[in-house]
Each structure stands twice: as C-alpha cells, then as structure tokens.
N, C-alpha and C. Protein backbone atom coordinates (compact mmCIF):
# COMPACT_ATOMS: atom_id res chain seq x y z
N UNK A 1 8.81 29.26 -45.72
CA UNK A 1 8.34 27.93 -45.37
C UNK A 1 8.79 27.60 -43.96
N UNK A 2 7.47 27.48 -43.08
CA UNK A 2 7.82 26.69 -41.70
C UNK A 2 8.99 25.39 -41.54
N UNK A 3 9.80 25.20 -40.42
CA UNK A 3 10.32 24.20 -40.46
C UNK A 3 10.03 23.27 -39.98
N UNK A 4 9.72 21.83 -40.49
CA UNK A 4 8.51 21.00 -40.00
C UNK A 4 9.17 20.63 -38.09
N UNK A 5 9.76 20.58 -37.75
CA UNK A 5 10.37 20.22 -36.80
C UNK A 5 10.05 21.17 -35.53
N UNK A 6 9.88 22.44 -35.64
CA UNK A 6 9.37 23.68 -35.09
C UNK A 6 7.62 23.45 -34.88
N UNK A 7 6.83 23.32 -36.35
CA UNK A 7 5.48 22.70 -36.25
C UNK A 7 5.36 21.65 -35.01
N UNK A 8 6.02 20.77 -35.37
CA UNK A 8 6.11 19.36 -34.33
C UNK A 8 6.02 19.46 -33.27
N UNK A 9 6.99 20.36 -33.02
CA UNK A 9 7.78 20.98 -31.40
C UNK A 9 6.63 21.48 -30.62
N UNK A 10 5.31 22.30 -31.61
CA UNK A 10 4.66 23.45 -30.51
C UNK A 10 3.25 22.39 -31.25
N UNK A 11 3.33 21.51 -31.72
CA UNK A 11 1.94 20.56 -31.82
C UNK A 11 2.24 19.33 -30.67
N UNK A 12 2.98 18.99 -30.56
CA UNK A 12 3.45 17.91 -29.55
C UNK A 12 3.78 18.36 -28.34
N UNK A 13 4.33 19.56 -27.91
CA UNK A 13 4.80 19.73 -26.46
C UNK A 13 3.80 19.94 -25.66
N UNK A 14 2.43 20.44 -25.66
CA UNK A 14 1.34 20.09 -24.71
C UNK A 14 1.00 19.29 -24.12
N UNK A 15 0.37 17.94 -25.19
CA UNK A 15 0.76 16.92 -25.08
C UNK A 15 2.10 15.91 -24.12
N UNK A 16 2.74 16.51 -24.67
CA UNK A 16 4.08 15.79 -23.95
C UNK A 16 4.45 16.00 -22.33
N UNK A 17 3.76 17.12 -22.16
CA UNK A 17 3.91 17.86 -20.77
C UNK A 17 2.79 17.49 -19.62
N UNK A 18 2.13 16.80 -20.31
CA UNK A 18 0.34 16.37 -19.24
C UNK A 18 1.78 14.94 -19.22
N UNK A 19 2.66 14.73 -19.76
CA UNK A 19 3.48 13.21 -19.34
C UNK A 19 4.21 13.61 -18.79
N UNK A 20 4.79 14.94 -18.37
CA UNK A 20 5.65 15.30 -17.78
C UNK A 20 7.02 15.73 -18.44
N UNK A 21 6.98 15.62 -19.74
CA UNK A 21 8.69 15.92 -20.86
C UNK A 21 8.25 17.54 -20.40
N UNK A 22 9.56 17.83 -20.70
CA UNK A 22 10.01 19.27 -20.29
C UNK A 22 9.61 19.79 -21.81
N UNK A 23 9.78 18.97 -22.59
CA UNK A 23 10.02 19.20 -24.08
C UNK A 23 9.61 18.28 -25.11
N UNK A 24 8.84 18.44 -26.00
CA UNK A 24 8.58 17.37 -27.47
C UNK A 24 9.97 16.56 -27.31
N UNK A 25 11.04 17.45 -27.54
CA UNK A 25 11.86 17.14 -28.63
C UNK A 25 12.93 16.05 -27.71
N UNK A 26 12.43 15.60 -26.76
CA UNK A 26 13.38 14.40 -26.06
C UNK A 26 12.53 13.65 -26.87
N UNK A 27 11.02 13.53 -27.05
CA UNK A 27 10.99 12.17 -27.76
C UNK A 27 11.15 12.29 -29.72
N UNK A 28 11.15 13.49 -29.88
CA UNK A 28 11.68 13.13 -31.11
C UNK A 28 13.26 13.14 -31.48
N UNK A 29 14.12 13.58 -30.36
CA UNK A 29 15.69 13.42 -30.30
C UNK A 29 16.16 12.48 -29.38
N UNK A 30 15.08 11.70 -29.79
CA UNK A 30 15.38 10.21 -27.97
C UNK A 30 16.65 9.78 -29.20
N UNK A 31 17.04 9.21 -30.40
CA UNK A 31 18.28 8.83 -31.27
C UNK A 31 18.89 9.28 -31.30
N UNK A 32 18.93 10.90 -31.27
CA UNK A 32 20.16 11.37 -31.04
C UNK A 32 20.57 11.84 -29.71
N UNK A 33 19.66 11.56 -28.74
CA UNK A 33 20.42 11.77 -27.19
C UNK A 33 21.32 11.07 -26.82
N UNK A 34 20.76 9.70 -26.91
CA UNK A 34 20.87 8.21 -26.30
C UNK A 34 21.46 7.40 -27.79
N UNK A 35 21.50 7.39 -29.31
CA UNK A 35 22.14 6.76 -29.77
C UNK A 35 21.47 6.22 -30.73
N UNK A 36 21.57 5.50 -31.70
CA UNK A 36 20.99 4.68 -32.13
C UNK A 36 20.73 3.32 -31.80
N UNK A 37 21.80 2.80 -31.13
CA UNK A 37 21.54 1.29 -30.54
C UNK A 37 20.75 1.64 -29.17
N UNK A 38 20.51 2.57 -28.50
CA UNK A 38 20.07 2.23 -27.39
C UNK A 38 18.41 3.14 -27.95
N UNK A 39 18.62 4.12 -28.61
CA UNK A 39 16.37 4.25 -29.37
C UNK A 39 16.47 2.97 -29.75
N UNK A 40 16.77 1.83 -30.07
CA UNK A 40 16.16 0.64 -30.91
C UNK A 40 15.50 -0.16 -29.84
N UNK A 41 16.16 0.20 -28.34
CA UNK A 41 15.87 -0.82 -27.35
C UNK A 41 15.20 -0.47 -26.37
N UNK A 42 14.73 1.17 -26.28
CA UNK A 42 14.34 1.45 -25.19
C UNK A 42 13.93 2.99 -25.45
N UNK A 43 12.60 3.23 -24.99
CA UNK A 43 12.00 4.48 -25.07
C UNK A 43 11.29 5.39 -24.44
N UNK A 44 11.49 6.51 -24.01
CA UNK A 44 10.93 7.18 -22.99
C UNK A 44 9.55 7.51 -22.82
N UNK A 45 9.07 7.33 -21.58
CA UNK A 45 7.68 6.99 -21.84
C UNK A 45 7.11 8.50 -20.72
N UNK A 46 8.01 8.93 -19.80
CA UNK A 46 7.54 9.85 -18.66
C UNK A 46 8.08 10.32 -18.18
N UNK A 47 8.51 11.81 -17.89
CA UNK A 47 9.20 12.46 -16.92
C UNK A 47 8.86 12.51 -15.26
N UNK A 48 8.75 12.52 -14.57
CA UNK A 48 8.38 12.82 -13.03
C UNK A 48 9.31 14.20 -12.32
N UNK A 49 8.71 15.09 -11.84
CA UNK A 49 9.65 15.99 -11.00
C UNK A 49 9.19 16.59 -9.87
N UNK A 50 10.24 16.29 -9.18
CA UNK A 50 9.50 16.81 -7.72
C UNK A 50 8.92 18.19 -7.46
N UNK A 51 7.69 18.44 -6.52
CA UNK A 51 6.83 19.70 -7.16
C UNK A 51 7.58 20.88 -6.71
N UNK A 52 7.24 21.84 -8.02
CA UNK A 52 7.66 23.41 -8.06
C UNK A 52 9.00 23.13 -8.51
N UNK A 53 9.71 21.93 -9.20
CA UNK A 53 10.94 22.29 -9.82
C UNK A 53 10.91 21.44 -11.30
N UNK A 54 11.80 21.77 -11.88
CA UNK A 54 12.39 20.93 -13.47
C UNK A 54 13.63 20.43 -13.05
N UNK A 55 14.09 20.03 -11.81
CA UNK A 55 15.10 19.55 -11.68
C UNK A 55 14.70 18.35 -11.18
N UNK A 56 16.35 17.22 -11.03
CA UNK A 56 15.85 16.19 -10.47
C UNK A 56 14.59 15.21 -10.79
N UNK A 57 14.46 14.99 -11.53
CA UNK A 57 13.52 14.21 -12.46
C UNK A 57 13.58 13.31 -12.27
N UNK A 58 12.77 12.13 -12.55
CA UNK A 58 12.96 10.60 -12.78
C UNK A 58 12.37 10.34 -14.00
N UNK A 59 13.20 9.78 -14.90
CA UNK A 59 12.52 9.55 -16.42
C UNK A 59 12.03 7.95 -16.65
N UNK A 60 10.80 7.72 -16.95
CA UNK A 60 10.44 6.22 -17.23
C UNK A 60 10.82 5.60 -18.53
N UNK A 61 11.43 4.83 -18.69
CA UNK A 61 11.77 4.32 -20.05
C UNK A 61 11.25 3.03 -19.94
N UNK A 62 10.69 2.73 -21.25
CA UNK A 62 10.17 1.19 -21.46
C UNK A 62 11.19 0.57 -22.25
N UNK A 63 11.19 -0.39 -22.22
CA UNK A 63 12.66 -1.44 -22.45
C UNK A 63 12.16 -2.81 -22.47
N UNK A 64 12.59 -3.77 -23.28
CA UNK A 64 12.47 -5.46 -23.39
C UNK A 64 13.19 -5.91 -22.20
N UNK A 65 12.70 -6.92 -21.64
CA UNK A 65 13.34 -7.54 -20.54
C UNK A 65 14.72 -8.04 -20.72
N UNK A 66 14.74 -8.24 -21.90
CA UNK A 66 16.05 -8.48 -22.12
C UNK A 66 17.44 -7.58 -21.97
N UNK A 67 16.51 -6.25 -22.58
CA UNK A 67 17.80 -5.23 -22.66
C UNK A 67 17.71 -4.35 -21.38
N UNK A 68 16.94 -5.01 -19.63
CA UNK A 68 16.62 -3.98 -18.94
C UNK A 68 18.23 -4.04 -18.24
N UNK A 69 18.99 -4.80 -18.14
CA UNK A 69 20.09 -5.08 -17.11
C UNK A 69 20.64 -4.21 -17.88
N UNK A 70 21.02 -4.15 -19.50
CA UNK A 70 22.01 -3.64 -19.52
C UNK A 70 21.94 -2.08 -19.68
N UNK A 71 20.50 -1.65 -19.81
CA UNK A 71 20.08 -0.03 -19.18
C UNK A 71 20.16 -0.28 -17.72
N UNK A 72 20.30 -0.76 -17.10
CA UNK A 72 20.29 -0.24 -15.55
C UNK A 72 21.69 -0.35 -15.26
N UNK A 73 22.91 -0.99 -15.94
CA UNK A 73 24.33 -0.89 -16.21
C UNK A 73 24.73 0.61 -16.41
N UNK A 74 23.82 0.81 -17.52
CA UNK A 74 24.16 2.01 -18.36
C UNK A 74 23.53 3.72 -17.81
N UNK A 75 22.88 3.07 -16.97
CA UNK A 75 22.07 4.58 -16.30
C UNK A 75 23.08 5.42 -15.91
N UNK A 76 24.01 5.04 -15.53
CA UNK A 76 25.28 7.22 -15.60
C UNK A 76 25.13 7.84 -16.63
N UNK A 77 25.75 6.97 -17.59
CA UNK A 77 26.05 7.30 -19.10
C UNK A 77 24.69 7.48 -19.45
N UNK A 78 23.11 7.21 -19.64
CA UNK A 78 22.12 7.42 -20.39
C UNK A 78 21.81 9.00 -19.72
N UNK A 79 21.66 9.22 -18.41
CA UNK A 79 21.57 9.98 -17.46
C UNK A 79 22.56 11.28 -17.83
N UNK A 80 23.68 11.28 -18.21
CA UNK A 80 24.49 12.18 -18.45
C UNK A 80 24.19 12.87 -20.10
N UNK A 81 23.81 11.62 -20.91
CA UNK A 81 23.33 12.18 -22.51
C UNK A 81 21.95 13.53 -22.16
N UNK A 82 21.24 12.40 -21.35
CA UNK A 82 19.88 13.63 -21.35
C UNK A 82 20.15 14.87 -20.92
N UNK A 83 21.17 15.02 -19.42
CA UNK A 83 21.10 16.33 -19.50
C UNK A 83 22.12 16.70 -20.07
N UNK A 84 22.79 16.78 -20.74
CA UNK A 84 23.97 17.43 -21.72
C UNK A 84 22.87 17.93 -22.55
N UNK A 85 21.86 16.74 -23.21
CA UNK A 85 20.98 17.43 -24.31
C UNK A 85 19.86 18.56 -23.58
N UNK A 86 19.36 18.71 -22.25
CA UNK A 86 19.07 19.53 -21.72
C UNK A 86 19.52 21.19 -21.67
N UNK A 87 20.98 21.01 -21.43
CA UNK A 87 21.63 21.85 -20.57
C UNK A 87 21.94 21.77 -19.48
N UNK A 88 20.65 20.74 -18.30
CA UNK A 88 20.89 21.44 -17.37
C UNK A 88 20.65 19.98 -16.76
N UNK A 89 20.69 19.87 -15.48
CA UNK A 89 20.68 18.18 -14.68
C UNK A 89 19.02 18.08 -14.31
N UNK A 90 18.45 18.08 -15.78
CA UNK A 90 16.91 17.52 -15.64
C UNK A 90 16.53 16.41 -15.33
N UNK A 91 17.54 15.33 -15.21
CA UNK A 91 17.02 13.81 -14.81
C UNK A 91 18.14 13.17 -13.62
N UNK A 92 17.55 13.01 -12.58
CA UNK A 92 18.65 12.23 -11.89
C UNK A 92 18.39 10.09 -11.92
N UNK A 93 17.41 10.06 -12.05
CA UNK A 93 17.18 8.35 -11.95
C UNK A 93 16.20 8.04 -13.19
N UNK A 94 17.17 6.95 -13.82
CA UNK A 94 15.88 6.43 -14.51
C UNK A 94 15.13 5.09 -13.75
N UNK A 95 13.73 4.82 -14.19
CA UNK A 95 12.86 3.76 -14.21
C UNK A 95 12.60 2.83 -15.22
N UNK A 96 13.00 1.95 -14.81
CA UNK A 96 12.96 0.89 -16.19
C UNK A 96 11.94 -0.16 -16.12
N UNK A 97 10.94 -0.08 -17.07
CA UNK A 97 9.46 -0.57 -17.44
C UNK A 97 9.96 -1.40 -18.04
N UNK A 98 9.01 -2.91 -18.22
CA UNK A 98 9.02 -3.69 -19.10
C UNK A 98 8.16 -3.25 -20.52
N UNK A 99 8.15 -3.75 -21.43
CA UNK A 99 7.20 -3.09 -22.34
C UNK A 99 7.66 -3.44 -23.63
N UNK A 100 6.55 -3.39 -24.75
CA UNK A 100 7.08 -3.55 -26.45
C UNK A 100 7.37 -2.21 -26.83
N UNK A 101 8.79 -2.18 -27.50
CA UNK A 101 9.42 -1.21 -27.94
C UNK A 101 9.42 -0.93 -29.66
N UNK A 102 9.17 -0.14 -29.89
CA UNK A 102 8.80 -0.21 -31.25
C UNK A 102 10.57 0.74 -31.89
N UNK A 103 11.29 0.38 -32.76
CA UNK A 103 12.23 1.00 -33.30
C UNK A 103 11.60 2.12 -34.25
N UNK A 104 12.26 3.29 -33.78
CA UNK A 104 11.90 4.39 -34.81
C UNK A 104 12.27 4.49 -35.82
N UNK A 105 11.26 4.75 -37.07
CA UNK A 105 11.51 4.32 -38.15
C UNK A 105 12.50 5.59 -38.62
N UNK A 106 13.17 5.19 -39.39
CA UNK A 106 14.37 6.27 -40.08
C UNK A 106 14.01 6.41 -41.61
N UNK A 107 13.86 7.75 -41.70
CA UNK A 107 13.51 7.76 -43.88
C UNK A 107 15.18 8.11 -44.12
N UNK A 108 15.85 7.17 -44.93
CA UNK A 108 17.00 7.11 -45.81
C UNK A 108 16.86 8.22 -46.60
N UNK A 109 17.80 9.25 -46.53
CA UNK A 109 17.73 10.08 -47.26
C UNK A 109 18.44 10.06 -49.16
N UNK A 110 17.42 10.64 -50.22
CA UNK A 110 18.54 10.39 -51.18
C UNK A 110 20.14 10.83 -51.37
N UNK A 111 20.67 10.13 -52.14
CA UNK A 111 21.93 10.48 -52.42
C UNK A 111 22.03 12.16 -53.16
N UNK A 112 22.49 13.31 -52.74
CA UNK A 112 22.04 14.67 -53.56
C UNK A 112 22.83 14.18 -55.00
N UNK A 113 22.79 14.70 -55.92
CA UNK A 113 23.29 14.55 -57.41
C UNK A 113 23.20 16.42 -57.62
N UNK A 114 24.95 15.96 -58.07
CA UNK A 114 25.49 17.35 -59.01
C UNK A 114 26.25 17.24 -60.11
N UNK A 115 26.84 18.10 -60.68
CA UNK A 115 27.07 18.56 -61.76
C UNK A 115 28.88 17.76 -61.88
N UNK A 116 29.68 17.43 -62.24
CA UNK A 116 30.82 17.22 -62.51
C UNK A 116 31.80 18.57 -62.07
N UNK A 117 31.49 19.44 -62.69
CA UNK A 117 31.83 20.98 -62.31
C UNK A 117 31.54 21.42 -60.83
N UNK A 118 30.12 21.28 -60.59
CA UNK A 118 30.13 21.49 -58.60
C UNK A 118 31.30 20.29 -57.89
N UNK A 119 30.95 19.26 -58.60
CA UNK A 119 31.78 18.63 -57.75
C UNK A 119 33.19 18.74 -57.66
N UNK A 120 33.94 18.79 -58.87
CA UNK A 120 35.00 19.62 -58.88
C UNK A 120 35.29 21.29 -58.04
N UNK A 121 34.94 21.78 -58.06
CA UNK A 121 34.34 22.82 -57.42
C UNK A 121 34.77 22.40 -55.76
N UNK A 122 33.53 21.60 -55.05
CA UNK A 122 33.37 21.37 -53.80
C UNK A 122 35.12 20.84 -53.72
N UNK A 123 35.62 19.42 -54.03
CA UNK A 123 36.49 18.95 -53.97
C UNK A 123 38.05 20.26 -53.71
N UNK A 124 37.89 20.90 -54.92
CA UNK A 124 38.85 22.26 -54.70
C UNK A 124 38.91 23.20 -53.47
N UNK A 125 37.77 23.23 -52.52
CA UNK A 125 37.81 23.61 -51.39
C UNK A 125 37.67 22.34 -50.14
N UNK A 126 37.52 21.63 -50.71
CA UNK A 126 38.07 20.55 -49.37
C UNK A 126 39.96 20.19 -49.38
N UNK A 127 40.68 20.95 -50.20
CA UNK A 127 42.05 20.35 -50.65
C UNK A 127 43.01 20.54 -49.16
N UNK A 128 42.95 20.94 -48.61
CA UNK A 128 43.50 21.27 -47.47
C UNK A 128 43.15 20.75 -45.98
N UNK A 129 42.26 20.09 -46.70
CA UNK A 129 41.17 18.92 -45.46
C UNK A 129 42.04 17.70 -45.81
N UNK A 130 42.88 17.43 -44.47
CA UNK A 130 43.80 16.02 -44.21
C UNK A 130 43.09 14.88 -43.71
N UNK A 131 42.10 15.02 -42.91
CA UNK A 131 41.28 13.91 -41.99
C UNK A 131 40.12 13.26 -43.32
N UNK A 132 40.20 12.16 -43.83
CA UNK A 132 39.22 11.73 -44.76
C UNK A 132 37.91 11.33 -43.97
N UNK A 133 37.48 11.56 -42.98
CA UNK A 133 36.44 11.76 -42.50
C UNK A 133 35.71 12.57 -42.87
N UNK A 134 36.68 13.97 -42.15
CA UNK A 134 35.85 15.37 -42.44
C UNK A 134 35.96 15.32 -43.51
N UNK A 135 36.69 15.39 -44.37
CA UNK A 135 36.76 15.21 -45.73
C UNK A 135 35.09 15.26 -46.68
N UNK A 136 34.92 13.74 -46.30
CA UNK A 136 33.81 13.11 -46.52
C UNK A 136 32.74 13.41 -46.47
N UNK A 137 32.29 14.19 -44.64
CA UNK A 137 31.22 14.80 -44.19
C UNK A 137 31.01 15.66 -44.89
N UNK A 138 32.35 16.87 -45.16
CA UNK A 138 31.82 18.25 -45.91
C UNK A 138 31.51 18.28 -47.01
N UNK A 139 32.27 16.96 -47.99
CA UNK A 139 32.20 17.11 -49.75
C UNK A 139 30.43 16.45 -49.12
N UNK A 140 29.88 15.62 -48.41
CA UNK A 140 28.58 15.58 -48.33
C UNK A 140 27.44 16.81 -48.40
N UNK A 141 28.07 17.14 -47.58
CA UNK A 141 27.15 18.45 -46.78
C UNK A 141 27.16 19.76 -47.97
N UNK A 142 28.50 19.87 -48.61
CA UNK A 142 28.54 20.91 -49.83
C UNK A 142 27.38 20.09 -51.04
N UNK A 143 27.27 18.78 -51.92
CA UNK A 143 26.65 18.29 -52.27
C UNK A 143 25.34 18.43 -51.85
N UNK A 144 25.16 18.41 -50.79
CA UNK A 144 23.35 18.72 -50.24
C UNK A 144 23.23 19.93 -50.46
N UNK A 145 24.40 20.76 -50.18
CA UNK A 145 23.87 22.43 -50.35
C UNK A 145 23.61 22.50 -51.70
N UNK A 146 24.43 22.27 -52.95
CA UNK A 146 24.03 22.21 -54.23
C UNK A 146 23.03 21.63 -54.79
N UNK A 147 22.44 20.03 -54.29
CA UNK A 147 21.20 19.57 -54.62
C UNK A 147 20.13 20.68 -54.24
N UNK A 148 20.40 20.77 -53.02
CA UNK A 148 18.80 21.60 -52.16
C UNK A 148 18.90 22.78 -52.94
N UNK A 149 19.50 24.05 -53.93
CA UNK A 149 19.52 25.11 -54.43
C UNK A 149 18.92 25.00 -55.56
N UNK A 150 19.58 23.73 -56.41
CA UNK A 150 19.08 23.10 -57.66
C UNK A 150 17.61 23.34 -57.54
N UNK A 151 17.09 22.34 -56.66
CA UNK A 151 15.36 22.05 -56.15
C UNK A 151 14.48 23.38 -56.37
N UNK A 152 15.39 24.40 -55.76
CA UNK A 152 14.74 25.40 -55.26
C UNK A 152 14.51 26.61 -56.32
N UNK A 153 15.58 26.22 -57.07
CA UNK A 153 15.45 27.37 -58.61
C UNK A 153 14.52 26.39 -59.69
C-alpha cells in the first residue's frame, strides 16, 4: 500500500512549482515548519527565486492584518524554521500579504485500544524511562504500534 503522503507529494508538486515551492510538502508541512499557532495565522502562498538558482528566495505569506506586525517581528525565527526544514538557506525574506486565512483543518486521531496484557507488556519496557514525558510519548507510540497490527491481522 502507497503512502498517501508520497501520492500527494508527486500529485501536488507540479502544481506547486508553476508558484514557485521547491516542494508540495512546505504547504502540506507549513504546521509543522512554522508551528501550530503561527499555520492558524498565516499561509504560504509563493516562492520567488532569483533566476538559475533555489537559493535566496522570497516566500509570500498571506496573513490577517492583524497578525502582519507580529510576522514581520518574527521573520528570523519563521525564516530560520523553513530552511532548517529545507536543509538548505532556501528563503532569505519573507512578504507579507494581507489576505483571509483559512486554519488547516486537523483530523483528531483515535485513541489506539489494547489488550490489558499489551499494555502491561509496553509499560514493562518503558520501566527505566525517568522523564514522564518520554514516558508518555513511547507507551503512546508502542499502543499505536499494537492497535495498527491488530487492524492489519
């Protein structure tokens, strides 16, 4: 089974590239570049790069008038997420558009459900995990591995 995200990637990046994205996946990882509070307020609308390179870019983002000061505050820090998520220093300036911003919708994922025994189980190999964070994340992440196997048999 294809991974829908891969589909996405090579159905959308044509598209995305007559706008100038280097890549689909800035606008479908604009939340996790930039954050969740700042996808709610502001969204990339265009790459620009000066000709014969992928460097040095100018990225257009549309934004509420309200929240444009405090992206044009924030342009090091937004500027530094993109190319970290790049690799490489694909954007040097952003442009900040006025415009209606639509928040990307998020599907809540279910809670996975296991067995008393897996969970005992998982718990027995987290015992040596001190940080109740990680803690938390992994007895999660072991739980998803056991739901998603369940599904699959």
């Amino acid at each position: 089974m294809k991974n829908l995200r891969s589909v996405l990637d090579k159905l959308t990046t044509p598209i995305s590239q007559q706008q100038g994205f280097v890549k689909a996946s800035i606008l479908l990882d604009w939340h996790l570049i930039v954050g969740d509070r700042f996808a709610n307020f502001c969204q990339p609308e265009k790459i620009s790069f000066p000709p014969q390179r992928r460097t040095g870019g100018r990225l257009t983002l549309k934004t509420s008038s309200a929240f444009a000061l405090e992206i044009s505050h924030l342009e090091p820090i937004i500027i530094e997420r993109i190319n970290r998520y790049f690799g490489y220093k694909a954007i040097d300036k952003l442009i900040i558009r006025n415009g209606k911003v639509t928040p990307p919708s998020r599907k809540i994922q279910p809670t996975p459900t296991v067995s008393a025994e897996q969970l005992s189980y998982i718990e027995s190999l987290l015992e040596g995990i001190h940080d109740p964070a990680l803690k938390a994340t992994l007895m999660e992440l072991g739980k998803g591995v056991y739901h998603q196997h369940a599904q699959k048999n």
